[in-house]
Protein backbone atom coordinates (compact mmCIF):
# COMPACT_ATOMS: atom_id res chain seq x y z
CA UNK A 1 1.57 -16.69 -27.58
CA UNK A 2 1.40 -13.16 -29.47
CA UNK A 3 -1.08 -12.09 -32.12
CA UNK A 4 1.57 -12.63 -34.57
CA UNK A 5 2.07 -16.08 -33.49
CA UNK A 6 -1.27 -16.77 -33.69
CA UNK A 7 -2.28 -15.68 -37.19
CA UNK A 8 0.65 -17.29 -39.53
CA UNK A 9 -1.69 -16.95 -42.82
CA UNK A 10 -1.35 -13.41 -42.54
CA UNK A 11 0.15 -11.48 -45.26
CA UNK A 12 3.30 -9.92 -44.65
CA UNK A 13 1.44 -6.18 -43.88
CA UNK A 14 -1.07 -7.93 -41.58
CA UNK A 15 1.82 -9.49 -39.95
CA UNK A 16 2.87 -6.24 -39.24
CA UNK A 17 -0.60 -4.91 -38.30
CA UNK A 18 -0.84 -7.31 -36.20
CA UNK A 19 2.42 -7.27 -34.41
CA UNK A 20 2.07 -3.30 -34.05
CA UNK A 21 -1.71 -3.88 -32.34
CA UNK A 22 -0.01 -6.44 -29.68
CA UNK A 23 2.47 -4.55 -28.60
CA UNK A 24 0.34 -1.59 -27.81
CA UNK A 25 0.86 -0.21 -24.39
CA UNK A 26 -2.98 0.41 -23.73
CA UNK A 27 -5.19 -2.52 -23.40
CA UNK A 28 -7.59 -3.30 -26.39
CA UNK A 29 -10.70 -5.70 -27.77
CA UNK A 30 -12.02 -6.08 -30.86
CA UNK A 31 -15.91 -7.06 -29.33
CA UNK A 32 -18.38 -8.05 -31.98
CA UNK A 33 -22.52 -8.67 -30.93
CA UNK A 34 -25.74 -10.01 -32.72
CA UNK A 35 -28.82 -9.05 -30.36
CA UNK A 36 -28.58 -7.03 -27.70
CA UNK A 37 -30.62 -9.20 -25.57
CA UNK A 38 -27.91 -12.15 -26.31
CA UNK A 39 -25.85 -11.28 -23.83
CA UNK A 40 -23.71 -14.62 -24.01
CA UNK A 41 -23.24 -13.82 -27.78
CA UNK A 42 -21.12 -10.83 -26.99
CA UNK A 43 -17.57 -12.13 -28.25
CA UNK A 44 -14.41 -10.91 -27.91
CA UNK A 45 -12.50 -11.63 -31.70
CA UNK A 46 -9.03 -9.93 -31.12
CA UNK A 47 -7.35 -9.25 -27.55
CA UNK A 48 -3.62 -7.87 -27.42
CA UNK A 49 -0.98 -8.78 -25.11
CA UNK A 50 -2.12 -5.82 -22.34
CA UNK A 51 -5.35 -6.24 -22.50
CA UNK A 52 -4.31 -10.53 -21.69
CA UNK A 53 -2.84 -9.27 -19.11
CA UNK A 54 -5.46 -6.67 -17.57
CA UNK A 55 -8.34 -9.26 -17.90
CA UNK A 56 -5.99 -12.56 -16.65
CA UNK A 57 -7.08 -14.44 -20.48
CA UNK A 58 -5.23 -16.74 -22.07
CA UNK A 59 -6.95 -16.70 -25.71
CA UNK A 60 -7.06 -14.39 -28.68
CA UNK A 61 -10.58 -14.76 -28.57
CA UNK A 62 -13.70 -15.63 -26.65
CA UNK A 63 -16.84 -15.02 -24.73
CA UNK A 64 -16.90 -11.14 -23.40
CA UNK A 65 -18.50 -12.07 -20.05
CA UNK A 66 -15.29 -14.29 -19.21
CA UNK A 67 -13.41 -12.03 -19.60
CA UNK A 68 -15.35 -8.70 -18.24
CA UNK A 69 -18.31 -8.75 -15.67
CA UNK A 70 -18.26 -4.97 -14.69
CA UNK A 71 -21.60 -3.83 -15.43
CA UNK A 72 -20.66 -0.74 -16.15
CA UNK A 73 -17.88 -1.88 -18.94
CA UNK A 74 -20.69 -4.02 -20.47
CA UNK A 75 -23.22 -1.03 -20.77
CA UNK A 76 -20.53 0.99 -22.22
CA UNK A 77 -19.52 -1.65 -25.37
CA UNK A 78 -23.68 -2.17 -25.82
CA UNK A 79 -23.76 1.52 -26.55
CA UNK A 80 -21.15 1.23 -29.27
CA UNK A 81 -22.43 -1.92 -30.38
CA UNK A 82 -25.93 -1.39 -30.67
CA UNK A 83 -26.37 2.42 -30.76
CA UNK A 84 -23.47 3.20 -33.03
CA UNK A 85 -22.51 5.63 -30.47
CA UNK A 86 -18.64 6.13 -28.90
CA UNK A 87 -18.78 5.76 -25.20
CA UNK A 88 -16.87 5.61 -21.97
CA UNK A 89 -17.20 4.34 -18.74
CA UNK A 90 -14.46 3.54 -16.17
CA UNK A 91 -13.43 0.32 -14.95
CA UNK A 92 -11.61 -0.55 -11.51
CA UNK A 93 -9.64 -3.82 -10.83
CA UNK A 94 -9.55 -5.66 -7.43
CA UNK A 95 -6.52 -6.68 -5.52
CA UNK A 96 -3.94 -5.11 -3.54
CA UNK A 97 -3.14 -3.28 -6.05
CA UNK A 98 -6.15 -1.77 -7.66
CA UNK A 99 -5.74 0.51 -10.72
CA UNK A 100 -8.36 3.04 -12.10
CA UNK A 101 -8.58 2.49 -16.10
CA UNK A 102 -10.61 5.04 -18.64
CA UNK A 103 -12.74 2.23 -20.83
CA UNK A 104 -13.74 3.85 -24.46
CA UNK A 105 -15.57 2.24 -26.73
CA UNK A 106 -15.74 3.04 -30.53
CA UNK A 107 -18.53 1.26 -33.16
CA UNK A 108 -16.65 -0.04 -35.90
CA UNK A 109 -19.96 -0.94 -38.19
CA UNK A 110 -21.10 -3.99 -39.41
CA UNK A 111 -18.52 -7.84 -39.82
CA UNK A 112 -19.18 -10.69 -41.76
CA UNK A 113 -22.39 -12.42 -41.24
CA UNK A 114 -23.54 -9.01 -39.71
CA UNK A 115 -22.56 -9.05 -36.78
CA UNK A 116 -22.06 -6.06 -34.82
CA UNK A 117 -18.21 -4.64 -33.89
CA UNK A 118 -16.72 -2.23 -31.94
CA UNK A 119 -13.28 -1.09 -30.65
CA UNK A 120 -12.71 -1.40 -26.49
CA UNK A 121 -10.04 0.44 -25.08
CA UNK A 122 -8.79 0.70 -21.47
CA UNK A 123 -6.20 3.66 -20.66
CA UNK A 124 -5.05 3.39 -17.30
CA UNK A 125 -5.37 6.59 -14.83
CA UNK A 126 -4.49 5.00 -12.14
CA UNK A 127 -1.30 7.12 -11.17
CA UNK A 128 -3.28 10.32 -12.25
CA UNK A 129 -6.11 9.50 -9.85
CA UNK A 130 -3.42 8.77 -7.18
CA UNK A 131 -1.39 12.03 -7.52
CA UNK A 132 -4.76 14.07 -7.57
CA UNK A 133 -5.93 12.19 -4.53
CA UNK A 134 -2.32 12.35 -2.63
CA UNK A 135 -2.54 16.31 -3.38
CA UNK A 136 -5.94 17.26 -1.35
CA UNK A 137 -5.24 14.68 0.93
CA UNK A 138 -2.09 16.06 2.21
CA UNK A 139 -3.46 19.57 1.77
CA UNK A 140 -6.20 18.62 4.07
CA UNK A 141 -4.61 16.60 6.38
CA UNK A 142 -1.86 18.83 6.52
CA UNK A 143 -4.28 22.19 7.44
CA UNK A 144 -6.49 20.24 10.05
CA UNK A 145 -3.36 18.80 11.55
CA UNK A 146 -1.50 22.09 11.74
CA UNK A 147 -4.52 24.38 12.96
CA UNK A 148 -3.80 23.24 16.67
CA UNK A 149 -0.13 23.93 17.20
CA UNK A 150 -0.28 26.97 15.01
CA UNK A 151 -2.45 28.36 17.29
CA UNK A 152 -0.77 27.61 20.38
CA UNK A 153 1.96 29.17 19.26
CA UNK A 154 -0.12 32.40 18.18
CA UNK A 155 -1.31 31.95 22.04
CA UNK A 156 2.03 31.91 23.40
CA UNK A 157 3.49 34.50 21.27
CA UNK A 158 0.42 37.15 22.17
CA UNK A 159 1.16 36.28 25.78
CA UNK A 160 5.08 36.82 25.65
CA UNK A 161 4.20 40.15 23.28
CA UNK A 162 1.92 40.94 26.51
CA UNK A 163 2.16 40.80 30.21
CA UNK A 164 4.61 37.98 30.02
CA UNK A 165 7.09 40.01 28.64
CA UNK A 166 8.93 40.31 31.72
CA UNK A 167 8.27 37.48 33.68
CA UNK A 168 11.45 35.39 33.03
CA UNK A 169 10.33 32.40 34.07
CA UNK A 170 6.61 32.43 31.76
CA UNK A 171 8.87 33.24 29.30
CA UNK A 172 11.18 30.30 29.71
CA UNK A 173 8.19 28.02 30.30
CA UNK A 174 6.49 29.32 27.01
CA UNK A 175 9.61 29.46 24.72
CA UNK A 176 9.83 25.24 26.02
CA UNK A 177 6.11 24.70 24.95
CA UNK A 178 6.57 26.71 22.06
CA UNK A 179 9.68 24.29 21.04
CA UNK A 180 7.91 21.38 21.62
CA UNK A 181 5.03 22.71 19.57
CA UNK A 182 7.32 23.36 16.69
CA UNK A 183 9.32 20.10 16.90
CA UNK A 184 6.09 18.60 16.68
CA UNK A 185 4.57 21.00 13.45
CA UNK A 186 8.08 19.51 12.13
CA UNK A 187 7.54 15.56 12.67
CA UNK A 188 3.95 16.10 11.00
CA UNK A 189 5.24 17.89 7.89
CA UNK A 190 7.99 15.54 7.42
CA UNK A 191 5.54 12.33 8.02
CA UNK A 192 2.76 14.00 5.25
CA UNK A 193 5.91 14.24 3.09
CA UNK A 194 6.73 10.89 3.57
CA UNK A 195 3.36 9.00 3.35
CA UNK A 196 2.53 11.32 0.22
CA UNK A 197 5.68 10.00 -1.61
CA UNK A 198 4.85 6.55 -0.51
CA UNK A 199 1.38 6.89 -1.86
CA UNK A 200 2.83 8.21 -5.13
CA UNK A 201 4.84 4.79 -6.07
CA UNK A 202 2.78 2.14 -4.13
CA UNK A 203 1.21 0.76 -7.41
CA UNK A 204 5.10 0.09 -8.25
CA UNK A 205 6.98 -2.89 -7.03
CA UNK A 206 10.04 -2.34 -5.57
CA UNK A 207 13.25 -3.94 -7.05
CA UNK A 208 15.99 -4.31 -4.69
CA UNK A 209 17.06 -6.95 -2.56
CA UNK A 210 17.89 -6.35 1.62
CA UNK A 211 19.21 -8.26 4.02
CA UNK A 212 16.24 -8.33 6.72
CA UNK A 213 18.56 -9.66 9.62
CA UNK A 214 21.15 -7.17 8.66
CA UNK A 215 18.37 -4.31 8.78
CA UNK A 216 16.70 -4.93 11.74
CA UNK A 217 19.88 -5.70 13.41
CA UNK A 218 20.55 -2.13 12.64
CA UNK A 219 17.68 -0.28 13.37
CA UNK A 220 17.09 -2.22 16.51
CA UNK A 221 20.52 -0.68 17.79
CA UNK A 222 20.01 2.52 16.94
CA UNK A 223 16.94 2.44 18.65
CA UNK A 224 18.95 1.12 22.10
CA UNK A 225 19.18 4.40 23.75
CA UNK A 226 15.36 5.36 23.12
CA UNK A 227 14.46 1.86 25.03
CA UNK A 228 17.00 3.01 27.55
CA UNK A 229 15.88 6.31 27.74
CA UNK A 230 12.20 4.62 28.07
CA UNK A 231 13.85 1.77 30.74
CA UNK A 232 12.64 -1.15 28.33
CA UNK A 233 14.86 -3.54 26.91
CA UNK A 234 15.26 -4.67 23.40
CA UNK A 235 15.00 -8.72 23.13
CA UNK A 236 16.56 -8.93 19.51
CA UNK A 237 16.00 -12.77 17.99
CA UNK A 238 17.29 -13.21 14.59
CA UNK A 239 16.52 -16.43 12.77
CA UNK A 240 19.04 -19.33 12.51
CA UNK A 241 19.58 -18.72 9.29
CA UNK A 242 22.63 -15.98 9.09
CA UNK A 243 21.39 -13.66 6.33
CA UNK A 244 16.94 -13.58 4.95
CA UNK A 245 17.08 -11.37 1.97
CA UNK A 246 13.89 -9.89 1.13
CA UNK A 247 12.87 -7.91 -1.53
CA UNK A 248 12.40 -4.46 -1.34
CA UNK A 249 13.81 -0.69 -0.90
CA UNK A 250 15.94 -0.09 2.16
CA UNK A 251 15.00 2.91 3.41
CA UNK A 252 11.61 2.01 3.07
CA UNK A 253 11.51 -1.52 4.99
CA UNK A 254 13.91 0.70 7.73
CA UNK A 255 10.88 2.76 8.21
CA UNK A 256 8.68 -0.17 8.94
CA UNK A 257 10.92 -1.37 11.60
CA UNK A 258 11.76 2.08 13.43
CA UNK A 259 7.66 2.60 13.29
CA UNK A 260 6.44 -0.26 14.74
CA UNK A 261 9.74 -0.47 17.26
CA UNK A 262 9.08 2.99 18.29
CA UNK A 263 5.55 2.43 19.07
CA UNK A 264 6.23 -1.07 21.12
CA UNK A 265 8.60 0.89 23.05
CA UNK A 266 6.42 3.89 23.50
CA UNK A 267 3.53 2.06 24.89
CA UNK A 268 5.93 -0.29 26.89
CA UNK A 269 5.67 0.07 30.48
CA UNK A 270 8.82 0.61 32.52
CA UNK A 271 11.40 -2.44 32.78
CA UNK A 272 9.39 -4.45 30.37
CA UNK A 273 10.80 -5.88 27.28
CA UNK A 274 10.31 -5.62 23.67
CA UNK A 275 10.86 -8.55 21.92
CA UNK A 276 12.07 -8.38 17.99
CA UNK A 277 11.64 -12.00 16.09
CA UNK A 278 12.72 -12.87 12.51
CA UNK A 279 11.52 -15.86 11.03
CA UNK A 280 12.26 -17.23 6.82
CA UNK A 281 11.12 -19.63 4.54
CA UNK A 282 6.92 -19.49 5.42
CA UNK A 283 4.77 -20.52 2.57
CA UNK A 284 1.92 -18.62 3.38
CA UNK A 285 0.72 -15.96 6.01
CA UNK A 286 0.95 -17.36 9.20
CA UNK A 287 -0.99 -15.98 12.13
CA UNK A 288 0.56 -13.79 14.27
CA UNK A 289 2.09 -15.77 17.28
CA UNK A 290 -0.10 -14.44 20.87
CA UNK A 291 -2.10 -15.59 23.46
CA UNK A 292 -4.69 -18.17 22.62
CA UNK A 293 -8.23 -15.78 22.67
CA UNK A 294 -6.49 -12.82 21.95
CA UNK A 295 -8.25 -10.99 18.54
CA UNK A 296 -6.34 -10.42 15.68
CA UNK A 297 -6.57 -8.84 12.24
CA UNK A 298 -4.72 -8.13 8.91
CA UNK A 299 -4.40 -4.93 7.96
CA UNK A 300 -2.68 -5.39 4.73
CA UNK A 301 -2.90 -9.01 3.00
CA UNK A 302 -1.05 -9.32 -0.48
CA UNK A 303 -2.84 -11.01 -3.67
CA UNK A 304 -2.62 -14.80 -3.52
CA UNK A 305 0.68 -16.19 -4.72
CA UNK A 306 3.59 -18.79 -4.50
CA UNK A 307 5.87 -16.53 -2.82
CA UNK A 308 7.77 -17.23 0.09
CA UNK A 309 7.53 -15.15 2.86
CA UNK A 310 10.00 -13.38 5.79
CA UNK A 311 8.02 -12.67 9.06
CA UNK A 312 9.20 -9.54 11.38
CA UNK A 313 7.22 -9.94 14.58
CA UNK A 314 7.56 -7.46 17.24
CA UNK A 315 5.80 -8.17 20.84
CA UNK A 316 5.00 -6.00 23.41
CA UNK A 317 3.34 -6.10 26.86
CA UNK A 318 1.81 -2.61 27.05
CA UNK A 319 -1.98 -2.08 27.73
CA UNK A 320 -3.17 -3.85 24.30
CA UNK A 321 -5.80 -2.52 22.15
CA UNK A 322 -9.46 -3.33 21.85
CA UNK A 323 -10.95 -5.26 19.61
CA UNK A 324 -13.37 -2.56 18.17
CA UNK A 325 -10.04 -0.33 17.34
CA UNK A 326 -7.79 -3.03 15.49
CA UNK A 327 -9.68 -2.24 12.34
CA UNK A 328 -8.59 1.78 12.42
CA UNK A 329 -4.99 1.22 13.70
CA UNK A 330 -3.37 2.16 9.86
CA UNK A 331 -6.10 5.35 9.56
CA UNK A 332 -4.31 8.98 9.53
CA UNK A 333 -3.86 10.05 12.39
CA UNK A 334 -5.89 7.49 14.60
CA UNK A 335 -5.20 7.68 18.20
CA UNK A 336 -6.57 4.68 20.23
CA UNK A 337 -8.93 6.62 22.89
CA UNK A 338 -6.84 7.56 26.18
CA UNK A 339 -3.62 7.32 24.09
CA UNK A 340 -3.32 10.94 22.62
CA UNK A 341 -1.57 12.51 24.60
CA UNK A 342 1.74 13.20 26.89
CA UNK A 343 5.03 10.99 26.41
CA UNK A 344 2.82 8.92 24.15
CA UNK A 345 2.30 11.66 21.94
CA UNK A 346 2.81 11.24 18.18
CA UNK A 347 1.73 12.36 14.68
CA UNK A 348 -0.74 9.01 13.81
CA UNK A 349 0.78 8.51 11.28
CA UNK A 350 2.91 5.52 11.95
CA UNK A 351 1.08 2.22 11.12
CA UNK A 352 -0.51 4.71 7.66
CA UNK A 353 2.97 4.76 6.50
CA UNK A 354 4.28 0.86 7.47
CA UNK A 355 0.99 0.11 5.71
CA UNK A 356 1.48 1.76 2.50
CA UNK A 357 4.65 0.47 2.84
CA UNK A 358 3.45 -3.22 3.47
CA UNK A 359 1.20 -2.54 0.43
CA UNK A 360 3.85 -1.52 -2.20
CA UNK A 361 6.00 -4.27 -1.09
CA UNK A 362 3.34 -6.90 -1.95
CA UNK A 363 3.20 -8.26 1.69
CA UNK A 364 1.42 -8.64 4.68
CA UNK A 365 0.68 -6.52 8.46
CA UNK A 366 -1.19 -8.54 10.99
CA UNK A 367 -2.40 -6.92 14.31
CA UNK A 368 -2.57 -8.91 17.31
CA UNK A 369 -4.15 -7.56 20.22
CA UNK A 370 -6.52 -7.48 22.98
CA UNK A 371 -6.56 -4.81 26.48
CA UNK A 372 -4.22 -5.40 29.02
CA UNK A 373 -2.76 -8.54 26.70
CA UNK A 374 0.14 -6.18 24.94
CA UNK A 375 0.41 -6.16 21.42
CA UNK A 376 1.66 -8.06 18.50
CA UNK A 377 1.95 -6.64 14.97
CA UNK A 378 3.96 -8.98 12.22
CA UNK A 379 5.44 -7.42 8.95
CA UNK A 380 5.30 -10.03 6.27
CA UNK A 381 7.95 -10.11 3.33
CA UNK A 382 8.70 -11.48 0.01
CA UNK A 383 11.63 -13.65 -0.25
CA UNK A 384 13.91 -13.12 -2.74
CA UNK A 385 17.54 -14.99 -3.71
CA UNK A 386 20.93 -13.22 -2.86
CA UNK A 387 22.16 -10.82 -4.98
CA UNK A 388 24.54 -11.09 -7.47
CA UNK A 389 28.26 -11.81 -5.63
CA UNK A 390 27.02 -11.98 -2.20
CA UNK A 391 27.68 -15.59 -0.46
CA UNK A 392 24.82 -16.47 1.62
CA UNK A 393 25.36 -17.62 4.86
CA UNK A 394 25.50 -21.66 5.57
């Protein structure tokens, strides 16, 4: 129901008053007071459609404290109320999606009966906070991460510059560490890139629809001649059901599956097998299928809802991870002790990006795991119906 709605007796300018305050972009509360000891007489007398929807109320009006228990929010309307002062303060919601809101307060004098009022606003920041923080974290990741292999090549280049000049085959070795060193300054810079532009939009639902089977069928071929390469075999198992569309954006949800599928092989011993599952229709999260005993964790667990969910599962049977690790797996640039270097190597960044990933797509990661038990990590979905002119599969 809208303000409007609501107040029928209006006169025709109220009406539009009224109608212009609800549809307001920003969140705001009309918050009258008595005593400032009364803290249950703190009432909220007008509420417009955003500010419903940032607080989860229903009615126009009501007690404050139902609708607002952040201590700091409360301080900040006593301050208008009761020291006829403008204030601010900032308030931070919970979730999966948290956003970062500006709260100002404004004293709007003395109501009927005297009671107190004052104007609460809430301006969101949320995306400003998140570029801001996006910016120094990539500059900082980016200049700690780059520090080593810029100075091996430095190293390498002195050396060829010196004695090494004529030593063809130092100079062949170096130039091949020096390659390697640069391939790998290239993977990090194109990760950052990635994870900062994942960052950027996370608080924004994604609107497109996929076809999961379709897309992992996909990815999990062009990732055939890496297992080769690797000797471990890809165990593909779609679900019975011929097409699970999920909702999401492509390229994104093909990242997910070439991360984690690329780390099950990598850590994969030789002539093992990697086994890809896709199961539809779950109503809820449902644990990650592994051994009975073996520890297991969510990394990323989506706001409670009716949705319907599509679980990617991918198994391995390489050396497992600890207990006392599972919790840092989606860190930057967290490297499971012993597993830092050589053909393991990587940029950490991996299970960072499937999880801000995970996160933006409203849905789930569960880690599985336990040493010398291999590892399990499930990607959990939202459901969504086919699109528009496509014939889902009987």
């Amino acid at each position: 129901m809208s303000l409007l709605d609501s107040t029928p007796s209006l006169t025709p300018a109220s009406q539009l008053y009224a109608a212009l305050v609800d549809a307001l972009p920003d969140p705001i509360l009309v918050v009258v007071g008595f005593e400032r000891d009364d803290l249950t007489g703190r009432r909220y007398i007008l509420a417009n459609a955003a500010a419903r929807e940032l607080l989860r109320i229903t009615a126009q009006e009501g007690m404050l404290l139902s609708a607002v228990r952040d201590p700091g929010v409360l301080e900040t309307v006593d301050k208008a109320l009761f020291d006829q002062a403008d204030a601010e303060g900032v308030y931070e919601t919970t979730g999966a999606q948290s956003r970062n809101l500006r709260v100002r307060a404004r004293p709007l004098g003395i109501g009927a009966g005297g009671a107190r009022m004052a104007l609460l606003t809430f301006h969101d920041q949320t995306e400003a906070r998140r570029v801001e923080r996006t910016r120094v974290d990539f500059l900082a990741n980016a200049s700690h991460e780059l520090r080593t292999p810029l100075a091996s090549l430095s190293g390498f280049i002195e050396t060829l510059r010196g004695h090494a000049r004529d030593d063809v085959a130092a100079r062949d070795k170096f130039l091949g560490i020096m390659q390697a060193q640069a391939d790998r300054m290239a993977r990090l810079i194109a990760d950052l890139t990635s994870l900062s532009r994942i960052e950027l939009d996370e608080h924004v639902a994604p609107r497109g629809v996929v076809d999961l089977v379709l897309l992992v069928g996909e990815v999990v071929e062009a990732a055939a001649p890496l297992g080769a390469q690797r000797r471990v075999k890809l165990d593909w198992r779609p679900c019975a059901a011929g097409q699970v569309f999920v909702r999401g954006e492509r390229d994104q949800i093909v990242q997910v599956v070439q991360n984690l599928l690329d780390n099950a092989i990598k850590y994969s011993p030789d002539g093992a097998a990697v086994r890809i599952e896709l199961t539809s229709d779950l109503s809820d999260l449902a644990a990650a299928a592994s051994k009975e005993g073996v520890p297991r964790l969510s990394l990323v667990a989506p706001d409670p809802s009716p949705e319907t969910y599509a679980a990617l599962r991918v198994v391995d049977l390489g050396p497992g991870i600890a207990r006392q690790n599972l919790p840092r797996l989606s860190e930057r640039f967290y490297r499971v002790d012993g597993q830092k270097s050589g053909a393991r190597s990587g940029t950490g960044l991996g299970l960072a990006i499937v999880k801000h990933i995970m996160n933006r797509h409203r849905g789930g990661l569960v880690v599985a795991s336990a040493e010398g038990e291999g590892s399990t990590f499930t990607a959990y979905f939202p459901t969504a119906t086919a699109p528009e002119g496509v014939v889902k599969a009987s």
